[in-house]
N, C-alpha and C. Protein backbone atom coordinates (compact mmCIF):
# COMPACT_ATOMS: atom_id res chain seq x y z
N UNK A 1 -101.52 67.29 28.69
CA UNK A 1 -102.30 68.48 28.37
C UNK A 1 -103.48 68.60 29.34
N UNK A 2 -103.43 69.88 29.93
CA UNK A 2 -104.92 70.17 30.67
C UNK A 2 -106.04 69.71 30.36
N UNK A 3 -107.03 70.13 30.87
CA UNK A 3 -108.30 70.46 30.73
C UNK A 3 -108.79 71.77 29.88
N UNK A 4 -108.00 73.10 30.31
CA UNK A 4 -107.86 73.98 29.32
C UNK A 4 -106.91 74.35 27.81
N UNK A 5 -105.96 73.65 27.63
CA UNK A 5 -105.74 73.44 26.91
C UNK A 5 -106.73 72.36 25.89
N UNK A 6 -106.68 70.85 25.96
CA UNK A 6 -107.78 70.62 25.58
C UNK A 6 -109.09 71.03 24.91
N UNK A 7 -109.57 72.53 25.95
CA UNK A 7 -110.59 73.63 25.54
C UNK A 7 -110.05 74.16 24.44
N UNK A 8 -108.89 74.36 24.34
CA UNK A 8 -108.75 75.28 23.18
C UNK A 8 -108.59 74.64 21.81
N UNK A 9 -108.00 73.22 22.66
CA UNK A 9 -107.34 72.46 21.08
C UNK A 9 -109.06 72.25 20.31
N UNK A 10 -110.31 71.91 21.04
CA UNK A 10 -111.13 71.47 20.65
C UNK A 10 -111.81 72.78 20.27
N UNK A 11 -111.67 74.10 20.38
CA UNK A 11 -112.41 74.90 20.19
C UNK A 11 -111.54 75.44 18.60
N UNK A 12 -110.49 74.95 18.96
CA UNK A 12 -109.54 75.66 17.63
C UNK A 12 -110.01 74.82 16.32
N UNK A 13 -110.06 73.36 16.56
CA UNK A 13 -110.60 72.45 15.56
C UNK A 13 -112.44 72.49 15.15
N UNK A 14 -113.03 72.77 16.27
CA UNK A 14 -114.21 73.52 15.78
C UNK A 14 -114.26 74.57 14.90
N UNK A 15 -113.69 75.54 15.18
CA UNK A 15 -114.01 76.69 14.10
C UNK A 15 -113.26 76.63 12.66
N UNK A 16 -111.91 76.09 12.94
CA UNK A 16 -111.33 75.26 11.77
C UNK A 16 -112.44 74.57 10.53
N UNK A 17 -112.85 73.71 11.59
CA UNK A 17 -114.22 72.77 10.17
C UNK A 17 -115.37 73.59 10.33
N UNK A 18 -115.59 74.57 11.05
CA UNK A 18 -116.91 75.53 10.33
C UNK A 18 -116.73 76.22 9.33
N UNK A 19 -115.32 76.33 9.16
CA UNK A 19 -114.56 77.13 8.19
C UNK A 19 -114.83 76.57 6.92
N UNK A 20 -114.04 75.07 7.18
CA UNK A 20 -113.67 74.26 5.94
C UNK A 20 -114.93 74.45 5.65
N UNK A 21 -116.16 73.68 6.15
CA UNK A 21 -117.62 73.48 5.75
C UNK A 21 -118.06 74.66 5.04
N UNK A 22 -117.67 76.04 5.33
CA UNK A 22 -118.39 77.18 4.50
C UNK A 22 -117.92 77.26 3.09
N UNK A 23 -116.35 76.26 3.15
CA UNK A 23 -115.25 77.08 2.14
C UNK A 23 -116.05 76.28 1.08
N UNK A 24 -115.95 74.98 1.65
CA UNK A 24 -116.60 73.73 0.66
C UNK A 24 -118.25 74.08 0.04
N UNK A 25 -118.83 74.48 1.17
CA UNK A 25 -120.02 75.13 0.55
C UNK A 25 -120.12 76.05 -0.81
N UNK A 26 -119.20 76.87 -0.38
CA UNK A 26 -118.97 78.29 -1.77
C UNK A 26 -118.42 77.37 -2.89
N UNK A 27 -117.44 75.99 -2.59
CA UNK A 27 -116.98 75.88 -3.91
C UNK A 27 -118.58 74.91 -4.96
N UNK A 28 -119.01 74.51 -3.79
CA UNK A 28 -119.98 73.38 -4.29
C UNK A 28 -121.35 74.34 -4.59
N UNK A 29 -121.25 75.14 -4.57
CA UNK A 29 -122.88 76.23 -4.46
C UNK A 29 -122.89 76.28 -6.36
N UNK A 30 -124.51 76.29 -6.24
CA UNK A 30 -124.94 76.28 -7.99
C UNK A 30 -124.92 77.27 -7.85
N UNK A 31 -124.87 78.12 -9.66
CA UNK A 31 -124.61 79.07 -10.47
C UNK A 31 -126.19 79.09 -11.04
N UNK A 32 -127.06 78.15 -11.14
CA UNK A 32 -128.08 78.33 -11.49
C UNK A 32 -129.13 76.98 -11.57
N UNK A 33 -130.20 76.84 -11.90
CA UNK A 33 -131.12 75.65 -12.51
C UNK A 33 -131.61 76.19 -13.60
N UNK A 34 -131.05 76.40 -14.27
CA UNK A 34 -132.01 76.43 -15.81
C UNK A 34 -130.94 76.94 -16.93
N UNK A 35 -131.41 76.34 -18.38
CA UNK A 35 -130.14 77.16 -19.32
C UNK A 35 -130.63 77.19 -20.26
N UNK A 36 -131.56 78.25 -19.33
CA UNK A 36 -132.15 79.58 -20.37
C UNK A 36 -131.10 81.21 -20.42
N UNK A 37 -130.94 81.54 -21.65
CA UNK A 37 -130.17 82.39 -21.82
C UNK A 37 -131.04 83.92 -21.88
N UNK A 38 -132.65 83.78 -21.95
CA UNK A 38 -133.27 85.05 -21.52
C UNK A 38 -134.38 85.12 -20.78
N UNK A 39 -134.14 86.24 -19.82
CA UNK A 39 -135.11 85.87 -18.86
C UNK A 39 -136.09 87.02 -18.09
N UNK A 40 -136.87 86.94 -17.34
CA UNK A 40 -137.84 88.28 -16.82
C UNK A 40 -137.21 89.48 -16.33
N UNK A 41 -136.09 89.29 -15.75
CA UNK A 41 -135.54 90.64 -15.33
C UNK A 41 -134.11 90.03 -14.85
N UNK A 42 -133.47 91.30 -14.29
CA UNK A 42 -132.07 91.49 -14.15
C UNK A 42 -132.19 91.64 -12.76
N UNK A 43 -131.58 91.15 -11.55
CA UNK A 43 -131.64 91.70 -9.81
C UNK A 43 -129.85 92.28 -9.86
N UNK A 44 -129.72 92.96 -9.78
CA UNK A 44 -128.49 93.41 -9.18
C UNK A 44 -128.35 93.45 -7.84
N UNK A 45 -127.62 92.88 -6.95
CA UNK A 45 -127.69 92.92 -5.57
C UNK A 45 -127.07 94.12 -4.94
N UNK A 46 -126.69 94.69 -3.74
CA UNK A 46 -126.56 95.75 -3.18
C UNK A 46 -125.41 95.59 -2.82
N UNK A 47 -124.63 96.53 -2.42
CA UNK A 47 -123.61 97.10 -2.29
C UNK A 47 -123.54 98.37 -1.52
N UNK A 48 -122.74 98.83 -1.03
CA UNK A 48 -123.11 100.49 0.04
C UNK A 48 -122.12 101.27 -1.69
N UNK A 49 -122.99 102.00 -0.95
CA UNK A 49 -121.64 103.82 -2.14
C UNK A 49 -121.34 104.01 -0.97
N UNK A 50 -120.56 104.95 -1.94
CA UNK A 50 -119.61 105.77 -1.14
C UNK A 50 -119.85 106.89 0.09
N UNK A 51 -119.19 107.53 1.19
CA UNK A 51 -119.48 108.17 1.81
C UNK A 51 -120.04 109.33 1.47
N UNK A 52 -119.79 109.76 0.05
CA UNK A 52 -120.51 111.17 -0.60
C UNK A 52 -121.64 110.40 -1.84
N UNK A 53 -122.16 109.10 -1.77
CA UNK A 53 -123.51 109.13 -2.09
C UNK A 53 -122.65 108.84 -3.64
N UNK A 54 -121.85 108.72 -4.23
CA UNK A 54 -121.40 108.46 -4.99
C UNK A 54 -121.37 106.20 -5.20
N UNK A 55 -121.20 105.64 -6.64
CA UNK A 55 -121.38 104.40 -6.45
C UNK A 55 -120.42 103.86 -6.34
N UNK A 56 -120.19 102.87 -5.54
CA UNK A 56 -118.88 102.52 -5.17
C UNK A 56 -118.58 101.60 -6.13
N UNK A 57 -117.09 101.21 -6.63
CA UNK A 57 -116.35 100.42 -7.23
C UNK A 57 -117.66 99.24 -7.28
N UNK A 58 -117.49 98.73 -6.35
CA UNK A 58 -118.21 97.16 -6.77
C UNK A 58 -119.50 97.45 -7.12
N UNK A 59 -120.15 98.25 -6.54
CA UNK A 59 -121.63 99.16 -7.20
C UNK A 59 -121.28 99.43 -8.55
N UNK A 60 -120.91 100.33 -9.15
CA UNK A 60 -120.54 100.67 -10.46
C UNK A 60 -120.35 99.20 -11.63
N UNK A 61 -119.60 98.31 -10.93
CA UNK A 61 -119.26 97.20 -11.88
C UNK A 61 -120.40 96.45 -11.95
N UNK A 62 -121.30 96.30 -10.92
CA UNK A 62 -122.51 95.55 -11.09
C UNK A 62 -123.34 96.08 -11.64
N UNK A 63 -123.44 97.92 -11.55
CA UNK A 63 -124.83 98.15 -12.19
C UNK A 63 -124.34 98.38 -14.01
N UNK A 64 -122.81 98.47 -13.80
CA UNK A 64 -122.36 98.22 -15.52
C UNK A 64 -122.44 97.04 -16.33
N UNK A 65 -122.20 95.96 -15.63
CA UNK A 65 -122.63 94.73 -16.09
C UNK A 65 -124.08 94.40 -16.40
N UNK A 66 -124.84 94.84 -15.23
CA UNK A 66 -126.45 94.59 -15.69
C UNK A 66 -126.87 95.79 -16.95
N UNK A 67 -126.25 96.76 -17.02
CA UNK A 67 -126.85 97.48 -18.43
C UNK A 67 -125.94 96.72 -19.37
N UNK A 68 -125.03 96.70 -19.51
CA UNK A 68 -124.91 95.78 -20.38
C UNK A 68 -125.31 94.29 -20.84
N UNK A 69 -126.04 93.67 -19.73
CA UNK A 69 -126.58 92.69 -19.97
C UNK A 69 -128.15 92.84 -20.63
N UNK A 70 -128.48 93.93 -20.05
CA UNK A 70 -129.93 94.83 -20.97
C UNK A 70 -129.67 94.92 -22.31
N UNK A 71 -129.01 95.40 -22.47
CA UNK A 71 -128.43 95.82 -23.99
C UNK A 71 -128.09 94.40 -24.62
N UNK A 72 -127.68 93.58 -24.35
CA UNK A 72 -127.54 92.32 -25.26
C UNK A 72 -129.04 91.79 -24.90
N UNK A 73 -129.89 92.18 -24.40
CA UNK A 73 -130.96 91.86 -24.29
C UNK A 73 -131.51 90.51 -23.49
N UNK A 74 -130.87 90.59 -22.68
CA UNK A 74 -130.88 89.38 -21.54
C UNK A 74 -132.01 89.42 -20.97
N UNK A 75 -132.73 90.57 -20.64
CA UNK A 75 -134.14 91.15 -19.80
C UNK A 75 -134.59 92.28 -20.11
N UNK A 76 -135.63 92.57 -20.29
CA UNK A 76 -136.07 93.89 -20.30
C UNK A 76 -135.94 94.79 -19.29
N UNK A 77 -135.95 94.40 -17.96
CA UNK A 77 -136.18 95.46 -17.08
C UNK A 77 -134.67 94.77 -15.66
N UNK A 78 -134.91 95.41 -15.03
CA UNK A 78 -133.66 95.53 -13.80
C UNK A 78 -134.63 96.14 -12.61
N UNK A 79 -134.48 94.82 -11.55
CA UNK A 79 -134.43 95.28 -10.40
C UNK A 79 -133.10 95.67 -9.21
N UNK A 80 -133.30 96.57 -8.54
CA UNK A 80 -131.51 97.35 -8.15
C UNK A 80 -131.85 96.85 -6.75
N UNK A 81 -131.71 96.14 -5.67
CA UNK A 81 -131.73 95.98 -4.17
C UNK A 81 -130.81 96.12 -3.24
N UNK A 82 -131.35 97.51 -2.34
CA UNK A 82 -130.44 97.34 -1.03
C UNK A 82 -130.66 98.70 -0.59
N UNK A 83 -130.90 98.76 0.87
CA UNK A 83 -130.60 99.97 1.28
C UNK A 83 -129.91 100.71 2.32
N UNK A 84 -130.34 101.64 2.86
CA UNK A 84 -129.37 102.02 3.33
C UNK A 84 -128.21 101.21 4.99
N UNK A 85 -127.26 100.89 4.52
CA UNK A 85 -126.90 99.93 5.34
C UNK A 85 -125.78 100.27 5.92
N UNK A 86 -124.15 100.97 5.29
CA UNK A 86 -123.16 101.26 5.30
C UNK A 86 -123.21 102.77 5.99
N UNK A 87 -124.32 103.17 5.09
CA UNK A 87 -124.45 105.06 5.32
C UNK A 87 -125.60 105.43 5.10
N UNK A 88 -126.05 106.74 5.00
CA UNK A 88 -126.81 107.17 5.17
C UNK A 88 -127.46 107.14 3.59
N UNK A 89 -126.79 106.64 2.36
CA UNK A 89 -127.28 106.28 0.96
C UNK A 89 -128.23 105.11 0.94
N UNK A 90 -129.36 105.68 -0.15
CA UNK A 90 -129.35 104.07 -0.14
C UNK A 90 -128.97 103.60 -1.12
N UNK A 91 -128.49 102.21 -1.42
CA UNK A 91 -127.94 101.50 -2.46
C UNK A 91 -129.29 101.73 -3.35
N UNK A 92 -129.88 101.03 -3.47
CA UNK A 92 -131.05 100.58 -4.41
C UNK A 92 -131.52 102.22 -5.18
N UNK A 93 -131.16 103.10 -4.55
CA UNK A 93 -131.18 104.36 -5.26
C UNK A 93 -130.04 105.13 -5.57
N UNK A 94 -129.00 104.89 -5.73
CA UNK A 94 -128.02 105.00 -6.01
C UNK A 94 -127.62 104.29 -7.19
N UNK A 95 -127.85 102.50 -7.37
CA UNK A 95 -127.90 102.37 -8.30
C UNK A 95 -128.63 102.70 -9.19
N UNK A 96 -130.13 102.97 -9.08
CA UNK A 96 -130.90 103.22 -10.08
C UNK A 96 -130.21 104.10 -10.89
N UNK A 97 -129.97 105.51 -10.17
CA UNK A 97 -129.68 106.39 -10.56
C UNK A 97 -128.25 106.55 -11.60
N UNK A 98 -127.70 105.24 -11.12
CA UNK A 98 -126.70 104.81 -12.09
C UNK A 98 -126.89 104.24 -13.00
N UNK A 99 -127.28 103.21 -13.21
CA UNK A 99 -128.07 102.86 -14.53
C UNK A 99 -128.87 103.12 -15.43
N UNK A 100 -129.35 104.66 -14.79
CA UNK A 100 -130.02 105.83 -15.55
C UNK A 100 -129.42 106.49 -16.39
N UNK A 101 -128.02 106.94 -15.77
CA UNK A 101 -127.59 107.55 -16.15
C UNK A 101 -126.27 106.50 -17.72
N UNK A 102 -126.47 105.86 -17.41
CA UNK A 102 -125.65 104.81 -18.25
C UNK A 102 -127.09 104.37 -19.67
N UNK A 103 -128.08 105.20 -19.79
CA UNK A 103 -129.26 104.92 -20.66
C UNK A 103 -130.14 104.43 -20.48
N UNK A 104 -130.60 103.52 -18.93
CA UNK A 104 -131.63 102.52 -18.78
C UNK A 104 -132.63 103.47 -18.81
N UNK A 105 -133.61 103.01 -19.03
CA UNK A 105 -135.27 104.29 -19.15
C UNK A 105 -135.43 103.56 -17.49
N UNK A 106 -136.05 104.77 -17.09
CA UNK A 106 -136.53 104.77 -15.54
C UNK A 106 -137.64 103.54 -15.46
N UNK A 107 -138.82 104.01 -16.63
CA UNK A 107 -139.09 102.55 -16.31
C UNK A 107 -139.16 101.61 -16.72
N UNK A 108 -137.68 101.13 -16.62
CA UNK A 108 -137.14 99.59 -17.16
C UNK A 108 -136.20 99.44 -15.16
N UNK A 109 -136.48 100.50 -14.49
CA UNK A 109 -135.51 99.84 -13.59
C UNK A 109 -136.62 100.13 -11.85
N UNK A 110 -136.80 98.50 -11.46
CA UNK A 110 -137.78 98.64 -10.31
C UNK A 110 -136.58 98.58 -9.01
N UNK A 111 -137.05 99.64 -7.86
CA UNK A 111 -136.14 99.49 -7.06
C UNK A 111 -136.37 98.75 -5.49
N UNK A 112 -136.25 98.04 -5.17
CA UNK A 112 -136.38 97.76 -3.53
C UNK A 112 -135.10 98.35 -2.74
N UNK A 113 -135.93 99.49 -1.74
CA UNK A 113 -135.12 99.92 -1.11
C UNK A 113 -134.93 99.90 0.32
N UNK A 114 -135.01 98.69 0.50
CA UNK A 114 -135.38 97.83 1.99
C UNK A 114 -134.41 96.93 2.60
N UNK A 115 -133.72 96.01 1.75
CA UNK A 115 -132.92 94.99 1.91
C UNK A 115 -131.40 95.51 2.98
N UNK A 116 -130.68 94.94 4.00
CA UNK A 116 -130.21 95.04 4.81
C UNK A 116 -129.37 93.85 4.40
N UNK A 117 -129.41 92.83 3.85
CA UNK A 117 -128.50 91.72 3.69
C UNK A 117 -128.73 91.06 2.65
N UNK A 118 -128.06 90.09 2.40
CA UNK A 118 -128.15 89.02 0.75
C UNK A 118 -129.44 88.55 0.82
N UNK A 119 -129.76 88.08 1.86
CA UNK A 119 -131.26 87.17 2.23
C UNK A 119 -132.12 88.42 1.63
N UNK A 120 -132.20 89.44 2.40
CA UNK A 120 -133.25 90.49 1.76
C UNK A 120 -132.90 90.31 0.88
N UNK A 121 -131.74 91.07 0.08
CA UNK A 121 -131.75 91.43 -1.52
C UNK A 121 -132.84 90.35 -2.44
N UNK A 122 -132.33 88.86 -2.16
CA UNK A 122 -132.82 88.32 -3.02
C UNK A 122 -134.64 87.80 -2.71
N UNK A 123 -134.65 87.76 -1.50
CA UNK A 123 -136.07 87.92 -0.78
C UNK A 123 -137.22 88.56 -1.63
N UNK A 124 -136.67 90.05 -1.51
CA UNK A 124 -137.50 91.65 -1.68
C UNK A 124 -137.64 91.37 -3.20
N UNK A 125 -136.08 91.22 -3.57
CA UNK A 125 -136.47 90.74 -5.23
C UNK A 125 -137.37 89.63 -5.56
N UNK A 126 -137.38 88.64 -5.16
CA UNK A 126 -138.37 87.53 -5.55
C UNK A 126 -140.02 88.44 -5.20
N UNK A 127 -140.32 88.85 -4.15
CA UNK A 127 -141.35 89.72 -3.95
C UNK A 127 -141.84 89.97 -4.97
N UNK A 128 -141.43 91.29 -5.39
CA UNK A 128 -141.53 92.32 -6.76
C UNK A 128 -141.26 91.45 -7.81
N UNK A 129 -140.83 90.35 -7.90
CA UNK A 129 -140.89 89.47 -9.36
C UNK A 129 -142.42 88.55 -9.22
N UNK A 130 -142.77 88.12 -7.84
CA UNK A 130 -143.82 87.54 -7.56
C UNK A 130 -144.94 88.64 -8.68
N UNK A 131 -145.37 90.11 -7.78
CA UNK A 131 -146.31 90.50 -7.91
C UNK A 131 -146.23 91.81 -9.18
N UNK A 132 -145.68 90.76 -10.29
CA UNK A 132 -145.80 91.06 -11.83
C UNK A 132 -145.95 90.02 -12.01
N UNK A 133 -145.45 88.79 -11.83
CA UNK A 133 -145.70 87.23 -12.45
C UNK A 133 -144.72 87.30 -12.91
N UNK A 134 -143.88 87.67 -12.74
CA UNK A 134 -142.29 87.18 -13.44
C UNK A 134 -141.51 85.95 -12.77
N UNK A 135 -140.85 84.74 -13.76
CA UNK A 135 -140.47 83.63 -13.32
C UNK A 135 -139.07 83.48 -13.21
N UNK A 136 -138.65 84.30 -14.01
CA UNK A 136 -136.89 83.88 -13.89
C UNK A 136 -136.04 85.25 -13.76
N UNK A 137 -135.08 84.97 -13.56
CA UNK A 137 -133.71 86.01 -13.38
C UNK A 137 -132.88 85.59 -13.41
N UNK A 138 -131.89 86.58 -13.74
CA UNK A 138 -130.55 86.51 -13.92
C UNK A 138 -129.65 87.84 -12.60
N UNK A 139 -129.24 86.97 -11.61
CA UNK A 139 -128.73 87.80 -10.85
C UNK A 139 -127.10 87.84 -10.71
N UNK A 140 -126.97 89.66 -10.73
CA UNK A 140 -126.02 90.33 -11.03
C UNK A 140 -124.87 90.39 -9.77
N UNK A 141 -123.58 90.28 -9.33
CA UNK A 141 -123.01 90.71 -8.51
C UNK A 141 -121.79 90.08 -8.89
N UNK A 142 -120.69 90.69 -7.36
CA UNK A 142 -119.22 90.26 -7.97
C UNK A 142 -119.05 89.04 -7.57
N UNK A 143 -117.63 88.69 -7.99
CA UNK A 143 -117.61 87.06 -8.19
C UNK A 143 -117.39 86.62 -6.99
N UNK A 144 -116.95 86.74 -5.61
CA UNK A 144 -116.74 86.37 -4.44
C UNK A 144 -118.44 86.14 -3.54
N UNK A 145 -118.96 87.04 -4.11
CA UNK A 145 -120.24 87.14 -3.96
C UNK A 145 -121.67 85.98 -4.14
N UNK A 146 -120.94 85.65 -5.66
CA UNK A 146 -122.05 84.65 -5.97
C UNK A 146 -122.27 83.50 -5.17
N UNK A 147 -121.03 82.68 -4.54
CA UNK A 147 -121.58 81.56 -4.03
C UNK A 147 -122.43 81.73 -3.03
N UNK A 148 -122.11 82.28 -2.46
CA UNK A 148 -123.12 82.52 -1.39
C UNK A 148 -124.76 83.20 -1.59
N UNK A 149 -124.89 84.25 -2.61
CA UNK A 149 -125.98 84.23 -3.41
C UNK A 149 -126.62 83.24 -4.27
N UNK A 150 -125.98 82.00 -4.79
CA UNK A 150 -126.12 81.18 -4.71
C UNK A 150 -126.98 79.95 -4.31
N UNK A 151 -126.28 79.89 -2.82
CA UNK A 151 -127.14 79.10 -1.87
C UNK A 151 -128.49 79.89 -1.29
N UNK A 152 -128.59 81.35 -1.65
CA UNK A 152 -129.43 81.52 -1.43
C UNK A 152 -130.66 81.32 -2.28
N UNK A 153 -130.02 81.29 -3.47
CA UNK A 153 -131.19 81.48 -4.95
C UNK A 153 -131.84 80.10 -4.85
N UNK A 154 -131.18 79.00 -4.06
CA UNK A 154 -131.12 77.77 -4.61
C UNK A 154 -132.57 77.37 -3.59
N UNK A 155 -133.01 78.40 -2.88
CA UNK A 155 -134.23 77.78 -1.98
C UNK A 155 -134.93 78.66 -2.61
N UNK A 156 -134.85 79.79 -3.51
CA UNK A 156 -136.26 80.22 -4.04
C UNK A 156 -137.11 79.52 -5.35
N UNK A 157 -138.45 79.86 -5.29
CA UNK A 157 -138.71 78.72 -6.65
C UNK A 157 -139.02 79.31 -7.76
N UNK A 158 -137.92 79.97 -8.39
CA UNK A 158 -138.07 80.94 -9.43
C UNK A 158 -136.33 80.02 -10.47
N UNK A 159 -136.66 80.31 -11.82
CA UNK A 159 -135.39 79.86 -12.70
C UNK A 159 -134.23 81.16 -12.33
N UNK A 160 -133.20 80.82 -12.25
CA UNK A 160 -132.14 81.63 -12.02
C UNK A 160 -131.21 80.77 -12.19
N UNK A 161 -129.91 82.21 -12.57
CA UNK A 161 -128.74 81.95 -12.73
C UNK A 161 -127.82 83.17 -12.48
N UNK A 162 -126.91 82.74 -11.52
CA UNK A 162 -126.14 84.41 -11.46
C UNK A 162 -124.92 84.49 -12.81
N UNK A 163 -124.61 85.64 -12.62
CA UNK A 163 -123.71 86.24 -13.67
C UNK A 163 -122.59 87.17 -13.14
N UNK A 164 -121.61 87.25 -12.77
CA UNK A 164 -120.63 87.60 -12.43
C UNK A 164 -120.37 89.34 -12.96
N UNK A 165 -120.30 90.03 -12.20
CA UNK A 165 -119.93 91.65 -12.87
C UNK A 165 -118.51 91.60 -12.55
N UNK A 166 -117.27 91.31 -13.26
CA UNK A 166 -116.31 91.61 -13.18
C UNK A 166 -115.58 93.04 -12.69
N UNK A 167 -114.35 93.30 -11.73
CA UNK A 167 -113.87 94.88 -11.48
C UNK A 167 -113.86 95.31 -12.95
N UNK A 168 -114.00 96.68 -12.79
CA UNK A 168 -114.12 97.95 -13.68
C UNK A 168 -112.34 98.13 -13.57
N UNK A 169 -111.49 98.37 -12.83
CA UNK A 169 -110.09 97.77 -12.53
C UNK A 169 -109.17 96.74 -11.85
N UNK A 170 -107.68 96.88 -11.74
CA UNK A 170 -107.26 95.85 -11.26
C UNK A 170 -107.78 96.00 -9.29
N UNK A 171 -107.63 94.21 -8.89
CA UNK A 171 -107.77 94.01 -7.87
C UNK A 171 -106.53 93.68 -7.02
N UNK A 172 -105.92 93.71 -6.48
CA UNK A 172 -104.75 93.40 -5.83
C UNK A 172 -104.74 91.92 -5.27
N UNK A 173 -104.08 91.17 -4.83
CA UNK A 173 -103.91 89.74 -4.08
C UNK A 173 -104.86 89.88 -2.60
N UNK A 174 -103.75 90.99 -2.07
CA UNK A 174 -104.56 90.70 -0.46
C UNK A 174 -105.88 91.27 -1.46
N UNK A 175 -106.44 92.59 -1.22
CA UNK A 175 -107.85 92.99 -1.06
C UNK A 175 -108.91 91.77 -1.96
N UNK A 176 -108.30 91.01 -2.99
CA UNK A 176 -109.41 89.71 -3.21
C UNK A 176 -108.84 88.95 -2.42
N UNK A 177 -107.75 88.20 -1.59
CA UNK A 177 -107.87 87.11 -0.27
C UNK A 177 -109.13 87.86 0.26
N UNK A 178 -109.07 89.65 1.01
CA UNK A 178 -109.76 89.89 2.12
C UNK A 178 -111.13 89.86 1.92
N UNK A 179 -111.80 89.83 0.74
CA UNK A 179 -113.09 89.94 0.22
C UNK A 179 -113.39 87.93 -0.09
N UNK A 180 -112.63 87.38 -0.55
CA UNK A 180 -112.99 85.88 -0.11
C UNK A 180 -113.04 85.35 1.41
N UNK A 181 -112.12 85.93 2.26
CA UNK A 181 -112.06 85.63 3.62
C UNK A 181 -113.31 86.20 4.13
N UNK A 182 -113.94 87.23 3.92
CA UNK A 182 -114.77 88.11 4.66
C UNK A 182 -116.26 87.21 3.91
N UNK A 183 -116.15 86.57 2.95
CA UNK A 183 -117.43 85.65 2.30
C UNK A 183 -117.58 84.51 2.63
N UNK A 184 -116.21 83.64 3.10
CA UNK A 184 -116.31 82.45 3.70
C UNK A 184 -116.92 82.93 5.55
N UNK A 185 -116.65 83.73 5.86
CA UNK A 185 -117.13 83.92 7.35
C UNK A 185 -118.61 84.46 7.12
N UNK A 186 -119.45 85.11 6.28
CA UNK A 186 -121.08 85.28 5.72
C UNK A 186 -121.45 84.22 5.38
N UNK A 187 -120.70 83.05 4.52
CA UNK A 187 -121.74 82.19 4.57
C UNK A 187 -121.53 81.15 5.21
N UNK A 188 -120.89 81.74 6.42
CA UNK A 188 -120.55 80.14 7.56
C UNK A 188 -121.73 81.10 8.48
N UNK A 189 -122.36 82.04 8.58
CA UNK A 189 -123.05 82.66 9.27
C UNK A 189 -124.80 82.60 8.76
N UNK A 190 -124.95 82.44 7.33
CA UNK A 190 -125.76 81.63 6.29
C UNK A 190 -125.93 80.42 6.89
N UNK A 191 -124.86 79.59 6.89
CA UNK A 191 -125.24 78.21 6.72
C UNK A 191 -125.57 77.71 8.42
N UNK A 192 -125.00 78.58 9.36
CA UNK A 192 -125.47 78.16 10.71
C UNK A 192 -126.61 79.13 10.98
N UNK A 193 -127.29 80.17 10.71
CA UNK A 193 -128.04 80.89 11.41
C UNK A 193 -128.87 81.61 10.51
N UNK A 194 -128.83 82.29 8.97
CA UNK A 194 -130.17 82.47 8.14
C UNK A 194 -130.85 81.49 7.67
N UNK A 195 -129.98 80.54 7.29
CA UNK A 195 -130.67 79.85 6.40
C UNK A 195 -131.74 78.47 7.24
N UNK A 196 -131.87 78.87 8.41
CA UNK A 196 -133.33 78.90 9.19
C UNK A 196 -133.60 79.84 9.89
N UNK A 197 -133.18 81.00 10.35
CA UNK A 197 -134.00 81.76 10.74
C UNK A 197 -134.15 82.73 9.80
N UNK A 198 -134.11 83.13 8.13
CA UNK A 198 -134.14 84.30 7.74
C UNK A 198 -134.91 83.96 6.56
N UNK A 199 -135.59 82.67 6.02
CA UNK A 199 -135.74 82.73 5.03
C UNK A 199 -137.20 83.23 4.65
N UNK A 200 -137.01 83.35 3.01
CA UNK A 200 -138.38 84.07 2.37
C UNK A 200 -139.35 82.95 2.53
N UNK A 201 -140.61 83.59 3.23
CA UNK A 201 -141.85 82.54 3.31
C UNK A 201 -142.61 82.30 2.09
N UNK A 202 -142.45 81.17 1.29
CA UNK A 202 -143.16 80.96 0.21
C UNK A 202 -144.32 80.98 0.26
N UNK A 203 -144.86 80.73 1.50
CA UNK A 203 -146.25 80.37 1.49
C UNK A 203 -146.94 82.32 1.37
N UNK A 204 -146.73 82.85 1.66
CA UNK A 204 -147.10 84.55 1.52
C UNK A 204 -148.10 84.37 0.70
């Protein structure tokens, strides 16, 4: 075998175990530190809508899950994060406006409409939980989602635990492979490159 070959065999087995390392990460990532069952607020993480400003599937199931998690009385209030990223919507107002419309009182729902990635979402949210004095959450999103929200929750110093918003319908095989495949490559991108250059400065 070459020299270039060689290159490849060693470049093929590199990205191979950056792989494995992310996969292993998502399976090993906490769900939470604390088991407390009620807590300061609700974060729903972001999601794009739709091209007509409408909430998209995985939007809809998350901001349905967090009113329903209001309603069993999990938190009083809901923060919605994300903005405009996909399109010209922004998430974080889009959901509001969804969870408005599903009964939440406007003000039970704070919005950050800034966030560009998971790091923001949960960033911007810790922010706005900072400057009320709020200590814990319960954060909302779909299930491919969490581990990697997850590892992020797991460096802020607030009690949390995520909670899974299940589809509103069925999911097919490939489109959940393509939404696990597309999460193991975010948080192999997490684990080599935000999670030192992106994180929330505690010291603020």
């Amino acid at each position: 075998m070459g020299w270039l070959g060689r290159g490849i065999l060693a470049c093929t087995a590199l990205v191979l175990g950056l792989i494995a390392w992310a996969a292993l990460e998502r399976a090993l990532a906490p769900a939470g530190n604390t088991t407390q069952d009620q807590f300061d607020v609700l974060i729903v993480l972001g999601s794009p809508a739709d091209a007509d400003g409408n909430p998209s599937p995985h939007q809809l199931a998350r901001v349905t899950e967090a009113v329903q998690e209001y309603e069993r009385g999990v938190a009083p209030r809901i923060i919605v994060t994300g903005g405009a990223v996909a399109n010209r919507f922004v998430e974080a107002q889009v959901m509001a406006r969804t969870a408005e419309a599903q009964g939440i009182p406007a003000s039970a729902v704070l919005e950050d409409p800034a966030a560009r990635n998971t790091v923001e979402n949960t960033c911007n949210a810790w922010r706005i939980m900072r400057s009320h004095g709020w200590q814990s959450a319960e954060v909302i999103s779909s299930p491919s989602h969490l581990p990697r929200a997850g590892l992020i929750l797991s460096q802020l110093p607030i009690k949390w635990r995520v909670h899974e918003a299940p589809a509103l319908g069925s999911v097919g095989s490939a489109a959940a492979a393509k939404q696990t495949a597309i999460e193991i490559l975010k948080t192999l991108h997490y684990l080599v490159w935000s999670r030192q250059m992106e994180r929330c400065q505690s010291s603020e």
